[in-house]
PDB file of N, CA and C in Angstrom:
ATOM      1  N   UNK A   1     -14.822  -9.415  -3.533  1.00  0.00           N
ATOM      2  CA  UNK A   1     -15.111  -8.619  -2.370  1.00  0.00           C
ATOM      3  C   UNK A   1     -15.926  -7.399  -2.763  1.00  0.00           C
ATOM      4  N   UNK A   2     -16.466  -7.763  -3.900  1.00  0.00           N
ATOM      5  CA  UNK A   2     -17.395  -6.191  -4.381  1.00  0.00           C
ATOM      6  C   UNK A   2     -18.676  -5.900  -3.137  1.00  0.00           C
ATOM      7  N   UNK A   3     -18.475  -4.819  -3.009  1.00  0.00           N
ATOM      8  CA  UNK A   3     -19.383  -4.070  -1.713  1.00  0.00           C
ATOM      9  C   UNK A   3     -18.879  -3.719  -0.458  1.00  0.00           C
ATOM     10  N   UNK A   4     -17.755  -4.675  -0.441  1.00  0.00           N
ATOM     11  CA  UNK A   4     -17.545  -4.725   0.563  1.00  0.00           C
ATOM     12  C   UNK A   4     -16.522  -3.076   1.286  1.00  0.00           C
ATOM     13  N   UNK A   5     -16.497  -2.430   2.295  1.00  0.00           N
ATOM     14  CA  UNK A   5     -16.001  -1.803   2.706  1.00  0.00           C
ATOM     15  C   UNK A   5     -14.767  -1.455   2.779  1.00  0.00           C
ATOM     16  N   UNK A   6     -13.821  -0.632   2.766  1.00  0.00           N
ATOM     17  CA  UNK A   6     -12.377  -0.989   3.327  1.00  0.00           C
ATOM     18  C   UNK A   6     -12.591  -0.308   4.852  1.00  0.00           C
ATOM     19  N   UNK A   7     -11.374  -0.561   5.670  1.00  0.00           N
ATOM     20  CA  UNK A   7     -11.916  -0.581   7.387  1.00  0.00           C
ATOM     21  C   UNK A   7     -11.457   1.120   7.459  1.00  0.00           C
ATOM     22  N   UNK A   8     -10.732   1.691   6.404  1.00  0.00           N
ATOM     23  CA  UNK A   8     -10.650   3.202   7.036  1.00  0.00           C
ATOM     24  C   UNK A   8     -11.172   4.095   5.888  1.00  0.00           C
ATOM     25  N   UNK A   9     -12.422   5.087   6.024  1.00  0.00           N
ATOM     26  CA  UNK A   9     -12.468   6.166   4.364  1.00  0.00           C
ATOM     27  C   UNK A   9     -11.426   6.865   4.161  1.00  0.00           C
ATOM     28  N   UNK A  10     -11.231   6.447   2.850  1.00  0.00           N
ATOM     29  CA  UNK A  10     -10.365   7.432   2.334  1.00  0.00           C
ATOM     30  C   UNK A  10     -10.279   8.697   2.359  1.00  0.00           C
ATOM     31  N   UNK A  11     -11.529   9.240   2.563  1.00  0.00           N
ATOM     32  CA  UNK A  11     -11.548  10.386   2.702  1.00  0.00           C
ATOM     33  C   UNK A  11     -10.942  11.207   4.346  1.00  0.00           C
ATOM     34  N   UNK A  12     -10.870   9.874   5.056  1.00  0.00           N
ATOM     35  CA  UNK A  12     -10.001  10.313   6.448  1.00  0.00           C
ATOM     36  C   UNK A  12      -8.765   9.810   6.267  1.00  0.00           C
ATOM     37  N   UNK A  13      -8.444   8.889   5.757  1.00  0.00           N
ATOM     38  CA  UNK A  13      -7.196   9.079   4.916  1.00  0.00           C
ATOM     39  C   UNK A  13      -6.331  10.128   4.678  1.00  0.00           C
ATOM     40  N   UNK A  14      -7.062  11.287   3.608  1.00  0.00           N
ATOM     41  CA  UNK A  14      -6.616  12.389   2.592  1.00  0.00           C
ATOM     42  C   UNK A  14      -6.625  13.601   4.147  1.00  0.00           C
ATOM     43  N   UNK A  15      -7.520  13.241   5.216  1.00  0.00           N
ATOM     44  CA  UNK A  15      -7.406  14.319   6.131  1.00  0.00           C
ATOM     45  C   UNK A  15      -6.268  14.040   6.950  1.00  0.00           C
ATOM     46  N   UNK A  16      -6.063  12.785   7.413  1.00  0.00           N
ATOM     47  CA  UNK A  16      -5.055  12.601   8.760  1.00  0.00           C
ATOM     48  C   UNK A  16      -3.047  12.431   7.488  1.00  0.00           C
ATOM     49  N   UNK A  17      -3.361  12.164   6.450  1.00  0.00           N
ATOM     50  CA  UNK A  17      -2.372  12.433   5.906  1.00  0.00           C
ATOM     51  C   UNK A  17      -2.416  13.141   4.214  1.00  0.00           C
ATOM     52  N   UNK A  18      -1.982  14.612   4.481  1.00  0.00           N
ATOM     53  CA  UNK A  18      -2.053  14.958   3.563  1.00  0.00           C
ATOM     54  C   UNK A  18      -1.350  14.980   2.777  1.00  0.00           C
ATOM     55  N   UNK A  19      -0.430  14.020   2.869  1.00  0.00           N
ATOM     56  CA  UNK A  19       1.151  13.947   1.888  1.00  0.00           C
ATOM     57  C   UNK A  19       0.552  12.625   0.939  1.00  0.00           C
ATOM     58  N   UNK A  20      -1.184  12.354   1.155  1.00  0.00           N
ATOM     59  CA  UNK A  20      -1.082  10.938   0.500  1.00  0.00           C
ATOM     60  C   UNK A  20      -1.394  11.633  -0.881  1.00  0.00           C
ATOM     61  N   UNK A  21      -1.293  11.187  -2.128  1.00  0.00           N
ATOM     62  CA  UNK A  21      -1.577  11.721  -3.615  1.00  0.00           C
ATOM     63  C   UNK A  21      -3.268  10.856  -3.874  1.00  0.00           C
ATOM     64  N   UNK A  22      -3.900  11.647  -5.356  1.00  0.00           N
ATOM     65  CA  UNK A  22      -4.445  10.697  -5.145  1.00  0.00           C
ATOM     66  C   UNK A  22      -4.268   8.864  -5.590  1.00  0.00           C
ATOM     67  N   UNK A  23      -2.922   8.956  -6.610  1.00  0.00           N
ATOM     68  CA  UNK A  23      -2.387   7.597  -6.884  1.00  0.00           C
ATOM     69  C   UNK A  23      -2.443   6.524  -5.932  1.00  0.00           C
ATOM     70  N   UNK A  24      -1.620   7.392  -4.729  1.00  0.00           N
ATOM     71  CA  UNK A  24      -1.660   6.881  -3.597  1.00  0.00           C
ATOM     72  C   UNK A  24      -2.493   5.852  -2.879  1.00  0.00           C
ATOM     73  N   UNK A  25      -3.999   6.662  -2.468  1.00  0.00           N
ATOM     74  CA  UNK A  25      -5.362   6.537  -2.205  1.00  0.00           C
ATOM     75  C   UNK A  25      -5.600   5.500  -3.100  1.00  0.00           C
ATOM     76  N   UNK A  26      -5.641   5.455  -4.269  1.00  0.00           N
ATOM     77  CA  UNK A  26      -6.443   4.130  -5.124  1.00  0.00           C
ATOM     78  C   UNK A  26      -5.164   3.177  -4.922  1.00  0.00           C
ATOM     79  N   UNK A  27      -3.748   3.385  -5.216  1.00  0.00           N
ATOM     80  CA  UNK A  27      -3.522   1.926  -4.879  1.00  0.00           C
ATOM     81  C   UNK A  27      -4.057   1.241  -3.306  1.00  0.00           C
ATOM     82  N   UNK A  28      -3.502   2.473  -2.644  1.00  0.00           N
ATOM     83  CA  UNK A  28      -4.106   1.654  -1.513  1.00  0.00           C
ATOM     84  C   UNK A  28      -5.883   0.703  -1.336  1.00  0.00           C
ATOM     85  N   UNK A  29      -6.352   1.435  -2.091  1.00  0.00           N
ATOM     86  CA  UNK A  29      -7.703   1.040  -2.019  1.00  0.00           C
ATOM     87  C   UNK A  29      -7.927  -0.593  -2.991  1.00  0.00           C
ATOM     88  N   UNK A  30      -7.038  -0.234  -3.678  1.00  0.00           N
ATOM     89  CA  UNK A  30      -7.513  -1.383  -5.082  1.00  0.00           C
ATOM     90  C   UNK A  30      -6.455  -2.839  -4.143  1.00  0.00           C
ATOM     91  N   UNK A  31      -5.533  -2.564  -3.306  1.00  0.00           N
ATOM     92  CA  UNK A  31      -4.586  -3.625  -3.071  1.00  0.00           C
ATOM     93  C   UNK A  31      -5.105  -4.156  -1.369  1.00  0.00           C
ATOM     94  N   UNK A  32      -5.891  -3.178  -0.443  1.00  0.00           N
ATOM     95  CA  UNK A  32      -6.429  -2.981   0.775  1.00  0.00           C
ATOM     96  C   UNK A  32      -8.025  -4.307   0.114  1.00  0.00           C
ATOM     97  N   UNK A  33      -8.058  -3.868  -0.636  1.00  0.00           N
ATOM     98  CA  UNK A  33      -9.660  -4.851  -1.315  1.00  0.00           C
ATOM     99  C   UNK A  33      -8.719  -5.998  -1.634  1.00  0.00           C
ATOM    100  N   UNK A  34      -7.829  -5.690  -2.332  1.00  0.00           N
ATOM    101  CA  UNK A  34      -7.705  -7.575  -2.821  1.00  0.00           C
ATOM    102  C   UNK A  34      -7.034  -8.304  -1.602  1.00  0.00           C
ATOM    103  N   UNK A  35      -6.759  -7.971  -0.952  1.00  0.00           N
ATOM    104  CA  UNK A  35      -5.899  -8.504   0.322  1.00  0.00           C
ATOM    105  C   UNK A  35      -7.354  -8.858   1.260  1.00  0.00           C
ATOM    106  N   UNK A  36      -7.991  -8.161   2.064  1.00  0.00           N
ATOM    107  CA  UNK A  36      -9.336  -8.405   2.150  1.00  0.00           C
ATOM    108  C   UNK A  36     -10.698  -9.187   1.916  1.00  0.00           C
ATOM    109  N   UNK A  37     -10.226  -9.529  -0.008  1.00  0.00           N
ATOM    110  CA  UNK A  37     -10.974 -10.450  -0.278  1.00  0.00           C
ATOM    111  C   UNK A  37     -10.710 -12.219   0.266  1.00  0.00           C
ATOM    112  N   UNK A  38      -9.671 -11.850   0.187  1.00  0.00           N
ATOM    113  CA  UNK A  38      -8.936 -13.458   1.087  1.00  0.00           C
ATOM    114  C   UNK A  38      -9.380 -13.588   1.732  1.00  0.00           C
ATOM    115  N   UNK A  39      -9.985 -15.074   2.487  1.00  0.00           N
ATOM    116  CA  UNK A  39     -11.203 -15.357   3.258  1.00  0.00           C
ATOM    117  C   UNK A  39     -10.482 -15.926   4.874  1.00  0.00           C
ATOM    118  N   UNK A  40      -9.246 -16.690   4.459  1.00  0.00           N
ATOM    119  CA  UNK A  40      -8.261 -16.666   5.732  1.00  0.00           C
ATOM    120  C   UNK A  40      -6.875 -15.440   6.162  1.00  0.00           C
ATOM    121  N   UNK A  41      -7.301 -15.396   7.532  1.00  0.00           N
ATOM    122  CA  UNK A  41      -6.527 -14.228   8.004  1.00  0.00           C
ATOM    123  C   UNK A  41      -4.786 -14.729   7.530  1.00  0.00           C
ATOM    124  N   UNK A  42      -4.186 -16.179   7.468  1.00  0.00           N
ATOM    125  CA  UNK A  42      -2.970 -16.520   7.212  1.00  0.00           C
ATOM    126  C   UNK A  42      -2.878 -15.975   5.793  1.00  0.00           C
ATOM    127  N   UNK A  43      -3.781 -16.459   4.490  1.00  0.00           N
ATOM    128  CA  UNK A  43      -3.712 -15.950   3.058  1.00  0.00           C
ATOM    129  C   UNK A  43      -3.389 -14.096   3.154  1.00  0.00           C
ATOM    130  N   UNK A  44      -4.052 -13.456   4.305  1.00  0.00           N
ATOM    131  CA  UNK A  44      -4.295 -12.184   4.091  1.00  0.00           C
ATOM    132  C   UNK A  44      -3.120 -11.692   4.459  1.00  0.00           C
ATOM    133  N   UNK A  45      -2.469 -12.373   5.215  1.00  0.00           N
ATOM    134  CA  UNK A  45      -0.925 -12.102   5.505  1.00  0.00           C
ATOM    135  C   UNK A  45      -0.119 -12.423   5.319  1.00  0.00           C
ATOM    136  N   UNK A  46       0.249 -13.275   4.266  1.00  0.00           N
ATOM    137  CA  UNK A  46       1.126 -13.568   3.232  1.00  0.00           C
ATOM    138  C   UNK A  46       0.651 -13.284   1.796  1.00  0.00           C
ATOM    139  N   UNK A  47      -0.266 -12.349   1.008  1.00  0.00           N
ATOM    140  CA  UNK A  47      -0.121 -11.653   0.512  1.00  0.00           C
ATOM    141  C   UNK A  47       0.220  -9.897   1.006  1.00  0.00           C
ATOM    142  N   UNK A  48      -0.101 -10.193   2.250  1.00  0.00           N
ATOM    143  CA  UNK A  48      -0.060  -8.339   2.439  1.00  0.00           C
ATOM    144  C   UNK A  48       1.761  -8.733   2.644  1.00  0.00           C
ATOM    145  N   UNK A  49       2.378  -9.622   2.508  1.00  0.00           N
ATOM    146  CA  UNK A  49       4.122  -9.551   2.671  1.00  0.00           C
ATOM    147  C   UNK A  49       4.229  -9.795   1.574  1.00  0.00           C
ATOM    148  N   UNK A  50       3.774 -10.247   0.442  1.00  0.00           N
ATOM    149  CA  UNK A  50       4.374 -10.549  -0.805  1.00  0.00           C
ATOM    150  C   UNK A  50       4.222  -9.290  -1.100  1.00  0.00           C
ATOM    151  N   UNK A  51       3.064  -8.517  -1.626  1.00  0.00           N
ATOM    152  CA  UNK A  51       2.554  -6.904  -2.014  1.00  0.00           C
ATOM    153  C   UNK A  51       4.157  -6.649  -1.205  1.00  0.00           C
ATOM    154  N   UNK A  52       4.050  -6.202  -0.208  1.00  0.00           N
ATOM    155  CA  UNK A  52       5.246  -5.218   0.690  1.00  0.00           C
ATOM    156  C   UNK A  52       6.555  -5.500  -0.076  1.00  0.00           C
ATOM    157  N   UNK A  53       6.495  -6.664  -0.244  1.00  0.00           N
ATOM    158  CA  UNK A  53       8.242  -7.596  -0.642  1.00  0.00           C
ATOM    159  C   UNK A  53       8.287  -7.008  -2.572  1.00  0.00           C
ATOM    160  N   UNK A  54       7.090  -7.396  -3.072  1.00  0.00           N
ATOM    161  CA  UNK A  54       7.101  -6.788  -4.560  1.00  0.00           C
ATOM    162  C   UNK A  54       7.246  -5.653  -4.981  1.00  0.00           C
ATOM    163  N   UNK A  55       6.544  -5.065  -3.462  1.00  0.00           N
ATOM    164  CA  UNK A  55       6.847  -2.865  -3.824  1.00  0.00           C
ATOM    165  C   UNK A  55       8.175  -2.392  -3.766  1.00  0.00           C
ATOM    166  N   UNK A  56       9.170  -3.072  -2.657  1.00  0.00           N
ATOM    167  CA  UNK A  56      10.433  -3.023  -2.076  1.00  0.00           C
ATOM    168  C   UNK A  56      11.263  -3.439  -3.919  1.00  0.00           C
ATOM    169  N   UNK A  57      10.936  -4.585  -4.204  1.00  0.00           N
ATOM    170  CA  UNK A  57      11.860  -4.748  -5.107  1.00  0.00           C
ATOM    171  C   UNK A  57      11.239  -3.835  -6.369  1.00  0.00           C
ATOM    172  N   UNK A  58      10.180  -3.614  -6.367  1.00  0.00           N
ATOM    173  CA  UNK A  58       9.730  -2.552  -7.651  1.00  0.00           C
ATOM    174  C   UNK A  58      10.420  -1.274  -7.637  1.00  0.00           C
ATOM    175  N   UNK A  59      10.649  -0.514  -6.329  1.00  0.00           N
ATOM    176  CA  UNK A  59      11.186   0.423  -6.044  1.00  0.00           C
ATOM    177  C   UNK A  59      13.059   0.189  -6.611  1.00  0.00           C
ATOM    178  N   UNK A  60      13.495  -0.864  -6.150  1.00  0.00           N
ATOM    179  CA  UNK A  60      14.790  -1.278  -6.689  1.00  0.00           C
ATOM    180  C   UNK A  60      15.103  -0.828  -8.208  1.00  0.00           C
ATOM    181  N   UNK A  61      14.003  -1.775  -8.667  1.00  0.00           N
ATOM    182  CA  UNK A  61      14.276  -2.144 -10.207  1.00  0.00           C
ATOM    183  C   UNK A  61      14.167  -0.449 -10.909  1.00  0.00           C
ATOM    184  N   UNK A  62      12.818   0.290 -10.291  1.00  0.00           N
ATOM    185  CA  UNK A  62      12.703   1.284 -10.905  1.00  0.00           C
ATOM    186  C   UNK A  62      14.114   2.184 -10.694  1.00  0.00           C
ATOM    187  N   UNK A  63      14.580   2.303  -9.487  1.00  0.00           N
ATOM    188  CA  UNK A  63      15.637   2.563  -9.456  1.00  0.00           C
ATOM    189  C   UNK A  63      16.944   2.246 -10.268  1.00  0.00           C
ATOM    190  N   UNK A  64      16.929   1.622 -10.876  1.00  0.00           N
ATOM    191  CA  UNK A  64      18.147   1.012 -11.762  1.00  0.00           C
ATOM    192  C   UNK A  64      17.198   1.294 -13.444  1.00  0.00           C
ATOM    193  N   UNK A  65      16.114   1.950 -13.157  1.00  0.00           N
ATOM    194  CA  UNK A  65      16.160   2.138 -14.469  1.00  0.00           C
ATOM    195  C   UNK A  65      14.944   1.267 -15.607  1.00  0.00           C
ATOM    196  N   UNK A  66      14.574   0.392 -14.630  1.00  0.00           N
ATOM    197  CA  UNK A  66      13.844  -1.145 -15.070  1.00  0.00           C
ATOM    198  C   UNK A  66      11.913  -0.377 -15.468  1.00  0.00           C
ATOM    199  N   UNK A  67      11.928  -0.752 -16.151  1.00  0.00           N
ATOM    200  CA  UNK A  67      10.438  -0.415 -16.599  1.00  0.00           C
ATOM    201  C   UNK A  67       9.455  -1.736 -15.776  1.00  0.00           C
ATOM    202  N   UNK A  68       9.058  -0.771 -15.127  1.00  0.00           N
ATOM    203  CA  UNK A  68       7.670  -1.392 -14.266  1.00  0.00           C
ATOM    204  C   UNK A  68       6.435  -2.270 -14.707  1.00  0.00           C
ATOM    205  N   UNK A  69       6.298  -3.467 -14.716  1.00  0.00           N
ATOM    206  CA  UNK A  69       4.370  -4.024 -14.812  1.00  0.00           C
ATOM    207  C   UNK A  69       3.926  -3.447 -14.242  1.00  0.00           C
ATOM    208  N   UNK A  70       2.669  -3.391 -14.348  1.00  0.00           N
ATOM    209  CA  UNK A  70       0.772  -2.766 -14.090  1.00  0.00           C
ATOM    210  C   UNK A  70       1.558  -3.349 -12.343  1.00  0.00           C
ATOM    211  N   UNK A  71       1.751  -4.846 -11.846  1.00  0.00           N
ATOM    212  CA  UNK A  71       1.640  -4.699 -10.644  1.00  0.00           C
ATOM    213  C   UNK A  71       2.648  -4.390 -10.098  1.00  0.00           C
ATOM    214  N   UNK A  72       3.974  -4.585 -10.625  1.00  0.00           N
ATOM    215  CA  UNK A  72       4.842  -4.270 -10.075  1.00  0.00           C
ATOM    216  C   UNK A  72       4.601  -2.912  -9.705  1.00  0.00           C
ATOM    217  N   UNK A  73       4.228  -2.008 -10.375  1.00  0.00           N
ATOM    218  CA  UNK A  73       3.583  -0.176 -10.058  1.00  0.00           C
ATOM    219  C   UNK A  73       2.802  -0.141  -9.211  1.00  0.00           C
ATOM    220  N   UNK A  74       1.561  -0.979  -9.257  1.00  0.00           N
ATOM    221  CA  UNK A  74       0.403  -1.026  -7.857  1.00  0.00           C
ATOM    222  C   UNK A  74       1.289  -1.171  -6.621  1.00  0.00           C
ATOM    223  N   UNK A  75       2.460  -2.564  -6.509  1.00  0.00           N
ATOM    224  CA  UNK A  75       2.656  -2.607  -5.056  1.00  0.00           C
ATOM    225  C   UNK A  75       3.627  -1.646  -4.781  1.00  0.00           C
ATOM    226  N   UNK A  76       4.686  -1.120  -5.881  1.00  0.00           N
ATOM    227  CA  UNK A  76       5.253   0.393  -5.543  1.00  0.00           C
ATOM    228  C   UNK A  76       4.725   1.441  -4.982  1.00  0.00           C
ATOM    229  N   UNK A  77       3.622   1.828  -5.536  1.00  0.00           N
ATOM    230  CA  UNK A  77       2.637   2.878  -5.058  1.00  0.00           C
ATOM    231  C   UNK A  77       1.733   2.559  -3.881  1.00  0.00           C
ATOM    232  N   UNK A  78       1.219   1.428  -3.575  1.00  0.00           N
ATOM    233  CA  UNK A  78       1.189   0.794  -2.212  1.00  0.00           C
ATOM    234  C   UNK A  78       2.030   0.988  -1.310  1.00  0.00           C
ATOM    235  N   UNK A  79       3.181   0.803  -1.752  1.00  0.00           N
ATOM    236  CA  UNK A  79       3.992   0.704  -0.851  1.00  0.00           C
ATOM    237  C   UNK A  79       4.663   1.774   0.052  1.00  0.00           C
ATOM    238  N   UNK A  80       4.470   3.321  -1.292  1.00  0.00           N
ATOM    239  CA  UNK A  80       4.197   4.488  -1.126  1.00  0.00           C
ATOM    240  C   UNK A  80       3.377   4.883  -0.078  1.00  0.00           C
ATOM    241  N   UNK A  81       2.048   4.812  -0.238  1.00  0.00           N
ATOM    242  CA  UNK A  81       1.277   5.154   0.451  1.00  0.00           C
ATOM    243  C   UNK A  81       1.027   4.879   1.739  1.00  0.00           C
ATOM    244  N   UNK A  82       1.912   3.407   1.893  1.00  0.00           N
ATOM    245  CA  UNK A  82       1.543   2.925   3.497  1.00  0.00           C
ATOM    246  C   UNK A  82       3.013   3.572   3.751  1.00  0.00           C
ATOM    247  N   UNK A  83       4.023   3.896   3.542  1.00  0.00           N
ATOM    248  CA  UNK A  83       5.226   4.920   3.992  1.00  0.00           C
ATOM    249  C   UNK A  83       4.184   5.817   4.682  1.00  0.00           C
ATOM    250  N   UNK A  84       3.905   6.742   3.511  1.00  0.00           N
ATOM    251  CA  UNK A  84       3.269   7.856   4.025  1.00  0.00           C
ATOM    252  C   UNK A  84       2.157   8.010   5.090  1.00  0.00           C
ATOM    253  N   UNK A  85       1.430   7.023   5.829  1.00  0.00           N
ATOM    254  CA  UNK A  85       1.338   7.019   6.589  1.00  0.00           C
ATOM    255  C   UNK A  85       1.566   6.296   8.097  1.00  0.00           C
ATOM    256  N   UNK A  86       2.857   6.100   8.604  1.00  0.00           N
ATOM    257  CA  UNK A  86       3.652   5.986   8.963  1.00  0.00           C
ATOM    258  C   UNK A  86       3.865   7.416   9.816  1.00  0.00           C
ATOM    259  N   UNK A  87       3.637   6.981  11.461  1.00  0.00           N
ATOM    260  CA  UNK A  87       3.805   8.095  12.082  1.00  0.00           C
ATOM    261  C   UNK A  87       5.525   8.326  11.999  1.00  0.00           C
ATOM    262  N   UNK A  88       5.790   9.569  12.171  1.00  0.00           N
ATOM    263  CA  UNK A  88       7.012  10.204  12.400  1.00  0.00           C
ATOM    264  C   UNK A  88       7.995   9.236  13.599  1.00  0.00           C
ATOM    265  N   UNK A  89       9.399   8.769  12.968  1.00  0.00           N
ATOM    266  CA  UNK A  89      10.132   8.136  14.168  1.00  0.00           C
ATOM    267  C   UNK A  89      10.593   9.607  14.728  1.00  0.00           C
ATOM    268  N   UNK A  90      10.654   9.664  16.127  1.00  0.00           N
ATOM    269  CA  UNK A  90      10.852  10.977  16.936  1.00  0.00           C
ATOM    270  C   UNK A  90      12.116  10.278  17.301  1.00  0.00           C
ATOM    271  N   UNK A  91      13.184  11.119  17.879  1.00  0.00           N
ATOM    272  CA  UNK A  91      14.757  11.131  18.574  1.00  0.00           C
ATOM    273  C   UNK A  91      14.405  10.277  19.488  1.00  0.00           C
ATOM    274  N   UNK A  92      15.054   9.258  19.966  1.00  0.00           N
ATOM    275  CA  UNK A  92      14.760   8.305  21.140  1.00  0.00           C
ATOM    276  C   UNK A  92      13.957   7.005  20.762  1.00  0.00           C
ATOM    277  N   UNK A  93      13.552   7.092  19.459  1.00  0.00           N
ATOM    278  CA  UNK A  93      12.454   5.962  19.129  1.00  0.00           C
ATOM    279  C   UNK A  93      11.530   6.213  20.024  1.00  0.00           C
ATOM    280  N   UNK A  94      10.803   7.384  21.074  1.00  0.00           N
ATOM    281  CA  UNK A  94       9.608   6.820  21.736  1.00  0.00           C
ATOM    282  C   UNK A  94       8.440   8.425  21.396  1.00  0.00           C
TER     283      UNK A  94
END
Protein backbone atom coordinates (compact mmCIF):
# COMPACT_ATOMS: atom_id res chain seq x y z
CA UNK A 1 0.00 0.00 0.00
CA UNK A 2 3.07 2.36 -0.38
CA UNK A 3 1.63 5.91 -1.35
CA UNK A 4 -1.17 5.30 -0.46
CA UNK A 5 -2.98 7.75 2.04
CA UNK A 6 -4.44 7.00 5.43
CA UNK A 7 -8.26 8.49 5.45
CA UNK A 8 -7.48 10.93 8.52
CA UNK A 9 -3.81 13.31 8.90
CA UNK A 10 -2.26 12.73 11.63
CA UNK A 11 -1.61 15.83 12.10
CA UNK A 12 -5.57 16.33 12.83
CA UNK A 13 -5.23 13.53 14.78
CA UNK A 14 -2.52 15.23 17.32
CA UNK A 15 -5.16 18.37 17.14
CA UNK A 16 -8.67 16.77 17.86
CA UNK A 17 -6.83 14.47 20.44
CA UNK A 18 -4.19 15.63 22.35
CA UNK A 19 -3.79 12.79 24.78
CA UNK A 20 -2.50 10.84 21.54
CA UNK A 21 1.64 10.33 22.11
CA UNK A 22 3.68 10.26 19.39
CA UNK A 23 4.02 6.18 19.77
CA UNK A 24 0.59 6.37 19.54
CA UNK A 25 0.31 8.21 16.04
CA UNK A 26 2.81 5.73 14.30
CA UNK A 27 1.25 2.67 15.59
CA UNK A 28 -1.77 3.84 14.47
CA UNK A 29 -0.38 4.78 11.19
CA UNK A 30 1.88 1.66 10.54
CA UNK A 31 -1.34 -0.84 11.56
CA UNK A 32 -4.24 1.82 9.79
CA UNK A 33 -1.75 1.02 6.40
CA UNK A 34 -1.52 -2.62 6.85
CA UNK A 35 -5.18 -3.15 7.45
CA UNK A 36 -5.85 -0.90 4.33
CA UNK A 37 -3.56 -2.67 2.24
CA UNK A 38 -6.08 -5.62 2.21
CA UNK A 39 -7.85 -5.45 -1.00
CA UNK A 40 -11.30 -7.02 0.46
CA UNK A 41 -13.39 -5.02 2.85
CA UNK A 42 -14.20 -8.79 4.78
CA UNK A 43 -9.99 -9.37 5.05
CA UNK A 44 -9.96 -5.65 6.36
CA UNK A 45 -12.24 -6.62 9.04
CA UNK A 46 -11.05 -9.52 10.34
CA UNK A 47 -7.73 -8.29 10.67
CA UNK A 48 -8.82 -4.93 12.15
CA UNK A 49 -10.52 -7.73 15.02
CA UNK A 50 -7.58 -9.84 15.22
CA UNK A 51 -5.12 -6.41 15.74
CA UNK A 52 -8.06 -5.32 18.50
CA UNK A 53 -8.22 -9.08 19.99
CA UNK A 54 -4.06 -9.21 20.01
CA UNK A 55 -3.81 -5.60 21.71
CA UNK A 56 -6.52 -6.76 24.41
CA UNK A 57 -4.49 -9.85 25.15
CA UNK A 58 -1.02 -7.93 24.86
CA UNK A 59 -2.30 -5.58 27.39
CA UNK A 60 -3.12 -8.82 29.65
CA UNK A 61 0.12 -10.49 29.27
CA UNK A 62 1.97 -7.18 29.82
CA UNK A 63 0.05 -6.95 32.75
CA UNK A 64 1.12 -10.14 34.39
CA UNK A 65 4.47 -9.22 33.69
CA UNK A 66 4.99 -11.10 30.12
CA UNK A 67 7.57 -9.48 27.85
CA UNK A 68 5.99 -8.26 24.67
CA UNK A 69 6.89 -9.13 20.60
CA UNK A 70 7.54 -6.23 18.11
CA UNK A 71 3.66 -7.07 17.35
CA UNK A 72 2.29 -7.96 20.19
CA UNK A 73 3.53 -4.00 21.25
CA UNK A 74 2.23 -2.54 17.81
CA UNK A 75 -1.38 -3.92 18.49
CA UNK A 76 -1.03 -2.77 22.30
CA UNK A 77 -0.18 0.63 21.31
CA UNK A 78 -2.86 0.51 18.60
CA UNK A 79 -4.97 -0.37 20.72
CA UNK A 80 -3.94 2.58 22.89
CA UNK A 81 -4.41 4.97 20.54
CA UNK A 82 -7.81 4.03 19.18
CA UNK A 83 -8.91 4.19 23.25
CA UNK A 84 -7.73 7.51 23.11
CA UNK A 85 -9.74 8.55 20.68
CA UNK A 86 -12.85 7.45 21.75
CA UNK A 87 -15.34 10.17 22.52
CA UNK A 88 -16.11 10.58 26.28
CA UNK A 89 -19.12 8.06 27.58
CA UNK A 90 -21.29 11.02 29.26
CA UNK A 91 -23.92 9.94 32.40
CA UNK A 92 -26.93 8.46 30.57
CA UNK A 93 -24.89 6.88 27.71
CA UNK A 94 -26.30 9.75 25.37
Amino acid sequence: MAGRELPVDPARLRREFPDLTDGDVAAFEEVTRRILAEARPDARARLTREILTRGRQAREREAAGAKLSADESLAARYLSAVDKMQPPIRDGGR
